[in-house]
N, C-alpha and C. Protein backbone atom coordinates (compact mmCIF):
# COMPACT_ATOMS: atom_id res chain seq x y z
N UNK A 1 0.81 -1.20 0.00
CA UNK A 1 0.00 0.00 0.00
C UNK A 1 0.86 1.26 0.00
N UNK A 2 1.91 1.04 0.45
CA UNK A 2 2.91 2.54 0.91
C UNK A 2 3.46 2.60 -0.52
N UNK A 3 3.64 1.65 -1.07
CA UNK A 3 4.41 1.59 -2.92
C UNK A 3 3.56 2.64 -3.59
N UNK A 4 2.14 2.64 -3.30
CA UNK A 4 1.22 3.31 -4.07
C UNK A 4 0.99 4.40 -3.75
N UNK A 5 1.42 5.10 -2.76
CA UNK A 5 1.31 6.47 -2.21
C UNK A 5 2.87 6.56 -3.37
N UNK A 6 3.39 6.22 -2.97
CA UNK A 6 4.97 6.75 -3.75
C UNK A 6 5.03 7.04 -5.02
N UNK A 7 4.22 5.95 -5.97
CA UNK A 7 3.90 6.06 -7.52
C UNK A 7 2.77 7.39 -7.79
N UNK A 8 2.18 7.69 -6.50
CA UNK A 8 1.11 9.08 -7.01
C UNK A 8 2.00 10.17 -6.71
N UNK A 9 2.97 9.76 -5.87
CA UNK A 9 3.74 11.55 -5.74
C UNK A 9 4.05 11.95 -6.94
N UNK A 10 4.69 13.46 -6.85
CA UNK A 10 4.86 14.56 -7.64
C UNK A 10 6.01 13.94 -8.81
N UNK A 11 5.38 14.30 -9.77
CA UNK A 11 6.31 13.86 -11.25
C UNK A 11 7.80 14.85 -11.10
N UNK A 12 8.86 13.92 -11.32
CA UNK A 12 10.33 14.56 -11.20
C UNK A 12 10.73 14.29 -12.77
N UNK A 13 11.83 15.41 -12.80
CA UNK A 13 12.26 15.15 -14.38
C UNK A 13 13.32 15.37 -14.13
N UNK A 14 14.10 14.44 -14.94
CA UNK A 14 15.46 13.36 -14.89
C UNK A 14 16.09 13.41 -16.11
N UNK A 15 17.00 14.85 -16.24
CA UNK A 15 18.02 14.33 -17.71
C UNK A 15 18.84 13.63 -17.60
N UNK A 16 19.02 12.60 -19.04
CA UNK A 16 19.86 11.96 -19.53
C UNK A 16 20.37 12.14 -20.41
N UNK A 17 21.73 11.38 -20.85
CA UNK A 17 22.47 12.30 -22.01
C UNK A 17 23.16 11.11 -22.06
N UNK A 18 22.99 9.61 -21.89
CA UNK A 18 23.44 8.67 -21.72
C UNK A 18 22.54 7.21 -21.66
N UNK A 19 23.42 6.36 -21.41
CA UNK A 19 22.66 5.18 -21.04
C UNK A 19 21.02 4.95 -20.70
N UNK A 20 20.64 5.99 -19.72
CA UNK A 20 19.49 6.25 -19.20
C UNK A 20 18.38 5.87 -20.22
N UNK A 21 18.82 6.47 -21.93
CA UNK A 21 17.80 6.61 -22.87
C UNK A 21 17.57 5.55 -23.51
N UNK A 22 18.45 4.54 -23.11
CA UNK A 22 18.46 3.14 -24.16
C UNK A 22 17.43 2.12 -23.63
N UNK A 23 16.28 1.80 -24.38
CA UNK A 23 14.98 1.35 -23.87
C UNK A 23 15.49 -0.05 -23.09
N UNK A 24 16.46 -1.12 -23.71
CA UNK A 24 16.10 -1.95 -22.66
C UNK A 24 17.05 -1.57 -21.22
N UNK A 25 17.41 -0.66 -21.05
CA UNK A 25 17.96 0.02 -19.69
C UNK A 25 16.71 0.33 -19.21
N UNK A 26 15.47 1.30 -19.70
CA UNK A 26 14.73 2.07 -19.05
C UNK A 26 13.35 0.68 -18.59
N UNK A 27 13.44 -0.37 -19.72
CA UNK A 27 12.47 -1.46 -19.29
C UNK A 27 13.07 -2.09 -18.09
N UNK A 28 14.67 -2.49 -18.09
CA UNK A 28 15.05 -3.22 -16.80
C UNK A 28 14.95 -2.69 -15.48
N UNK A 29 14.99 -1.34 -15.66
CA UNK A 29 15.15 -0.13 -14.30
C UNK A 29 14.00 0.75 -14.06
N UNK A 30 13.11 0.78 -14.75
CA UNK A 30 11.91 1.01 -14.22
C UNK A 30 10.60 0.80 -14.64
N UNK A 31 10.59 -0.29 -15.66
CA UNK A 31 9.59 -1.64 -16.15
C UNK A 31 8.20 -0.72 -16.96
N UNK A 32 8.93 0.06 -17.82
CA UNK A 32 8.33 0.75 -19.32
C UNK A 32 9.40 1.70 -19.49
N UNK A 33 8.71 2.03 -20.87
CA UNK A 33 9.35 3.53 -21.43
C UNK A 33 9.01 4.50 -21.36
N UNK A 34 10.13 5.35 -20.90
CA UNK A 34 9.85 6.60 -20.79
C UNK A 34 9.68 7.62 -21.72
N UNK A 35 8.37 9.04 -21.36
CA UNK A 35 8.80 9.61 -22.39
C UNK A 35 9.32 10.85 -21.40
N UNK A 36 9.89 11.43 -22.97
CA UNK A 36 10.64 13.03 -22.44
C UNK A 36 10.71 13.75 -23.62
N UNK A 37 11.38 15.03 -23.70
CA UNK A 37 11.32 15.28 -24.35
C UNK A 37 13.04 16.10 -24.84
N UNK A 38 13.82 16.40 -25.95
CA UNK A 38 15.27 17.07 -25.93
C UNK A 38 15.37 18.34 -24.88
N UNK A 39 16.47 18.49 -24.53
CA UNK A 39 17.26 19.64 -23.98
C UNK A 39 18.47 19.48 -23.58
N UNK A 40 19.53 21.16 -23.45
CA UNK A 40 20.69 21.06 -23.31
C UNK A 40 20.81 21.27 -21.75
N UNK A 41 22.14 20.18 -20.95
CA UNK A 41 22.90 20.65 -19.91
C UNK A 41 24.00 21.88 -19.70
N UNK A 42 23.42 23.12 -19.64
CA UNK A 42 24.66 23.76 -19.89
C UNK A 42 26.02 23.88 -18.97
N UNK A 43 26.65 24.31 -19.23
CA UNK A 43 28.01 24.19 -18.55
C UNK A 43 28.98 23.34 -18.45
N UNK A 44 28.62 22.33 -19.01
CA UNK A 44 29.17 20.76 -18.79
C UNK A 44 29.56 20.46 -20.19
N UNK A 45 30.48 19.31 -20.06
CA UNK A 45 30.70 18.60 -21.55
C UNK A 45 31.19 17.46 -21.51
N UNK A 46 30.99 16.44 -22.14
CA UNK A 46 30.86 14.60 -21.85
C UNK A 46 32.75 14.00 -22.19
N UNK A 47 32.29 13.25 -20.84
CA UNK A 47 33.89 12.33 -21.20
C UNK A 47 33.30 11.45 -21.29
N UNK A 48 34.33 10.18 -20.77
CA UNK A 48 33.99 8.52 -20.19
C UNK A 48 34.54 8.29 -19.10
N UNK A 49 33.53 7.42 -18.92
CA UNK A 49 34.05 6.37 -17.46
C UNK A 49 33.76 5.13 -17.41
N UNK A 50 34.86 4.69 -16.92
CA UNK A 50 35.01 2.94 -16.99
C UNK A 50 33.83 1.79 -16.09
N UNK A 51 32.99 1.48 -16.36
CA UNK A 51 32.10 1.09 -15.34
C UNK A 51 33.00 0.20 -15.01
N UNK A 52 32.91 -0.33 -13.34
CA UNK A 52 33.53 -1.58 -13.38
C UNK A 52 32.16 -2.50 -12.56
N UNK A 53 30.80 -2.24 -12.52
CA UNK A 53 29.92 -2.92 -11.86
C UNK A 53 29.49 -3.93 -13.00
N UNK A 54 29.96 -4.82 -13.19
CA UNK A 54 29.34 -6.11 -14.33
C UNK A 54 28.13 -6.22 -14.26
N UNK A 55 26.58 -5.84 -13.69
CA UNK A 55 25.82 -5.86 -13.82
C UNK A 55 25.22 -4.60 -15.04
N UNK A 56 25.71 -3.11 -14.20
CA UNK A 56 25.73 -2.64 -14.77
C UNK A 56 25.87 -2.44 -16.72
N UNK A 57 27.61 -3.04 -16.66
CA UNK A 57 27.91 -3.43 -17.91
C UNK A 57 26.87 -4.19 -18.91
N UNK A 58 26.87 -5.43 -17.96
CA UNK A 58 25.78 -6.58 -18.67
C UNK A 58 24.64 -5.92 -19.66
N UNK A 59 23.99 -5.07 -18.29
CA UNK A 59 22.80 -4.31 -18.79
C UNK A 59 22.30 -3.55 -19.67
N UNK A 60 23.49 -2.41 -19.89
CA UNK A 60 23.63 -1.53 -20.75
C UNK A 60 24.98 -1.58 -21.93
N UNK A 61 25.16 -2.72 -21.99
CA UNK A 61 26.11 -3.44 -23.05
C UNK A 61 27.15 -2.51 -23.34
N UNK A 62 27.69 -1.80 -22.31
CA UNK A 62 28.81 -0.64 -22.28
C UNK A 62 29.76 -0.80 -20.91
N UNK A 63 31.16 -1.13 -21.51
CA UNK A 63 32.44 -0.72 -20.38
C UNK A 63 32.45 0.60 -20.27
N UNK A 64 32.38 1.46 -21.16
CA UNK A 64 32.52 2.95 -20.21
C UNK A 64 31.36 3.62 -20.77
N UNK A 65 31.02 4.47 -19.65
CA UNK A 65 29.84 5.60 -19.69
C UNK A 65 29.96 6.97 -20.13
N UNK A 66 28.89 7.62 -21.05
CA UNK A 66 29.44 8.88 -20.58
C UNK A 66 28.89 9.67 -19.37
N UNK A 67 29.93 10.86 -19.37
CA UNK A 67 30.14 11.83 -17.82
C UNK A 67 29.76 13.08 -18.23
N UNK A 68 29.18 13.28 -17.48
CA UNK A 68 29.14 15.41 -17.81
C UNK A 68 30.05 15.50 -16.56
N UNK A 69 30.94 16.41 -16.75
CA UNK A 69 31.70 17.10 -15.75
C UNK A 69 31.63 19.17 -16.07
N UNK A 70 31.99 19.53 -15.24
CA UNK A 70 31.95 20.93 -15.39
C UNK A 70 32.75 21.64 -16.61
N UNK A 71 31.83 22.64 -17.20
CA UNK A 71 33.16 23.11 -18.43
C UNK A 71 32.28 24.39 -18.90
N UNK A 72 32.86 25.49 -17.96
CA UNK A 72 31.69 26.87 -18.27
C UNK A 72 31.64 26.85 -20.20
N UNK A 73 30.42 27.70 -20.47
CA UNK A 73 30.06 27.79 -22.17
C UNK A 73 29.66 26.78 -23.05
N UNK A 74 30.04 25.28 -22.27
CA UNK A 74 29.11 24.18 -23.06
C UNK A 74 28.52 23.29 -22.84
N UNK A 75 27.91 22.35 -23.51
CA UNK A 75 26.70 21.74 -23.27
C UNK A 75 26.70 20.59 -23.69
N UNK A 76 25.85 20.12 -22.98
CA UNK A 76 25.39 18.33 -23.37
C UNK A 76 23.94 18.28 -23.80
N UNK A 77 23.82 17.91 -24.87
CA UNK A 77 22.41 17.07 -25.45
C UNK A 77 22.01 16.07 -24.77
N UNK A 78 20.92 15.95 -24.39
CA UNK A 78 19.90 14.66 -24.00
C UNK A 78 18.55 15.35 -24.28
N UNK A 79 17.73 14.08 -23.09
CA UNK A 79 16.53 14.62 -22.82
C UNK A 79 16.06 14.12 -21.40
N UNK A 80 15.04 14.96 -21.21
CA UNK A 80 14.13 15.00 -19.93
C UNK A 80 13.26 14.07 -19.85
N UNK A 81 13.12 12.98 -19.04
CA UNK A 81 11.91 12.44 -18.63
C UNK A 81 11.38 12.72 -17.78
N UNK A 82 10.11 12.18 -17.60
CA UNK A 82 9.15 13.13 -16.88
C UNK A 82 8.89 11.65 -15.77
N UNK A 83 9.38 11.03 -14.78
CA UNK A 83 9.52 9.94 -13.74
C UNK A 83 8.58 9.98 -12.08
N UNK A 84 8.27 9.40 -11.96
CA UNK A 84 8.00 9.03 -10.19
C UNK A 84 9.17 8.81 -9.25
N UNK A 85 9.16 9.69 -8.13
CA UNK A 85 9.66 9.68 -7.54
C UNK A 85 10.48 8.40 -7.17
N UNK A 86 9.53 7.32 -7.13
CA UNK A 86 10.37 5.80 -6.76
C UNK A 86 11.01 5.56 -7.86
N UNK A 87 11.03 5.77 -8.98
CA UNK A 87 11.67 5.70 -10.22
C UNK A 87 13.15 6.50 -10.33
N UNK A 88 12.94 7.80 -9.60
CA UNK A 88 13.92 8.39 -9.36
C UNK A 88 14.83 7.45 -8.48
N UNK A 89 14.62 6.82 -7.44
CA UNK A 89 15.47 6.60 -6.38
C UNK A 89 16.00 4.77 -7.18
N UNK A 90 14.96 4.56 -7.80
CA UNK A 90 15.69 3.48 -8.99
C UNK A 90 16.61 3.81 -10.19
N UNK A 91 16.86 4.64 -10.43
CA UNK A 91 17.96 5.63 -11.01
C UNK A 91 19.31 5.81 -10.22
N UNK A 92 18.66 6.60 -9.36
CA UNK A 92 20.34 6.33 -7.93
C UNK A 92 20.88 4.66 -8.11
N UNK A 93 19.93 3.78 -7.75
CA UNK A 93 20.69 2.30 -7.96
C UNK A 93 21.29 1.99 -8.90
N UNK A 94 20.72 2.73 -10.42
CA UNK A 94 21.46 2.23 -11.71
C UNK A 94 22.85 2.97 -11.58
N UNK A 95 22.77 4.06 -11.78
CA UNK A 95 24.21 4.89 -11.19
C UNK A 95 25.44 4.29 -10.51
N UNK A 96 26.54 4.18 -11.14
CA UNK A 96 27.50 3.65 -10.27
C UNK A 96 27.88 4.99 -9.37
N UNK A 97 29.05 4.94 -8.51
CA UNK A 97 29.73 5.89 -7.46
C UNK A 97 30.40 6.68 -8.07
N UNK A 98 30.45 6.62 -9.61
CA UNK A 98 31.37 7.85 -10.57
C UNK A 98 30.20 9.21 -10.12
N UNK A 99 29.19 8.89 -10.38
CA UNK A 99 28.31 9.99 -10.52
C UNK A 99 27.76 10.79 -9.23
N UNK A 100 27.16 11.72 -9.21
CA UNK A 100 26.54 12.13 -8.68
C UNK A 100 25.13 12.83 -8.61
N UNK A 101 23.52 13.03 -8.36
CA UNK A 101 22.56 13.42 -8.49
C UNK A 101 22.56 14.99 -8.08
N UNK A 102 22.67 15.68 -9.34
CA UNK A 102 22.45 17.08 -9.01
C UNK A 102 21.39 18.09 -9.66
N UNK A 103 20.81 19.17 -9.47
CA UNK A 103 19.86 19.56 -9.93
C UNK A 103 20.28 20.51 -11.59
N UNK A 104 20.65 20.01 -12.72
CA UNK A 104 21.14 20.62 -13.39
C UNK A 104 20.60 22.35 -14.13
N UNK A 105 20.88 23.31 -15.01
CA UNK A 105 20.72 24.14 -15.40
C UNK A 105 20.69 23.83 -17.22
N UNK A 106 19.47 24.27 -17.61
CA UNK A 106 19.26 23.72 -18.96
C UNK A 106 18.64 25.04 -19.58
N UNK A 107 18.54 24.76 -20.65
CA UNK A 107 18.79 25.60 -21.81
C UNK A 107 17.15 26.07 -21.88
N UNK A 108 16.55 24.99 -21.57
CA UNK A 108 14.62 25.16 -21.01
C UNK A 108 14.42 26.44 -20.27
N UNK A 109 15.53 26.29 -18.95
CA UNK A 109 14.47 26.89 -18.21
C UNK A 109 14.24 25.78 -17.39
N UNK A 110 14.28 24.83 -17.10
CA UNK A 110 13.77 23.66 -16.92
C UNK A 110 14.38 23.30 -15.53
N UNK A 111 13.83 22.94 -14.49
CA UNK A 111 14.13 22.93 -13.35
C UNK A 111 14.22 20.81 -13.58
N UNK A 112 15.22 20.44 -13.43
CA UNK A 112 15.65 18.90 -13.95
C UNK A 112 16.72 18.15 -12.68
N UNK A 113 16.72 16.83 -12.68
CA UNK A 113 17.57 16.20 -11.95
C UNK A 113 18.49 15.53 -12.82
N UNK A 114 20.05 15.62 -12.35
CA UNK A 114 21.03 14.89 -13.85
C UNK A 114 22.06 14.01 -12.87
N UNK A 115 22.88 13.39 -13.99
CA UNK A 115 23.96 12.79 -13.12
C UNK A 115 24.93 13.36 -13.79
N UNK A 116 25.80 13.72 -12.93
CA UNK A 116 27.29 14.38 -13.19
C UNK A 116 28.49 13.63 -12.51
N UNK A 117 29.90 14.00 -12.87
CA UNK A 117 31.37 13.70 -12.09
C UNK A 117 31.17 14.06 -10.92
N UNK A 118 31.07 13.24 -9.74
CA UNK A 118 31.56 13.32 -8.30
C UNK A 118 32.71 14.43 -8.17
């Protein structure tokens, strides 16, 4: 019963610019597809990182990820999904310890949750 209070809370939106968008990631990690819609991360700009969680890997058929890290004047492409809160906190689990959950600044206007370089 408490699962179902959690699935009615307030819709969070979650850019990705990565892995996040690849459907059978979004079917294994939060059991449909999401929609969203494009926008830019500004300030940031994409490296890699080496996953070393083999599940992870397995899942998203990738040894390294990409990273937004800080880089004033540019930007990362993705998009926004529009998620449940418990969906959110199933996101933190997909995430290895490279990343971190921060509230990013987008090109919208768009008040968004992203993962960035620790």
């Amino acid at each position: 019963m408490q699962g179902n209070v959690i699935l009615n809370s307030k819709t969070q939106l979650l850019f990705s610019y990565g892995t996040l968008q690849n459907t059978q990631v979004q079917l294994e990690t939060f059991g449909r597809v999401l929609e969203g819609y494009a926008d830019k991360l500004l300030d940031y700009q994409l490296c890699h990182v080496k996953i070393e969680d083999a599940s992870v890997v397995e899942l998203s058929g990738e040894t390294h990820h990409p990273i937004a890290t800080p880089s004033s004047g540019d930007f990362v492409d993705g998009v926004v999904f529009k998620i449940t809160q418990t969906e959110l906190l199933k996101s933190d689990q997909y995430e290895v310890d490279s990343y971190q959950r921060i509230k990013g600044k987008f090109q919208s206007g768009q008040d968004a949750w992203v993962y960035v370089k620790v």
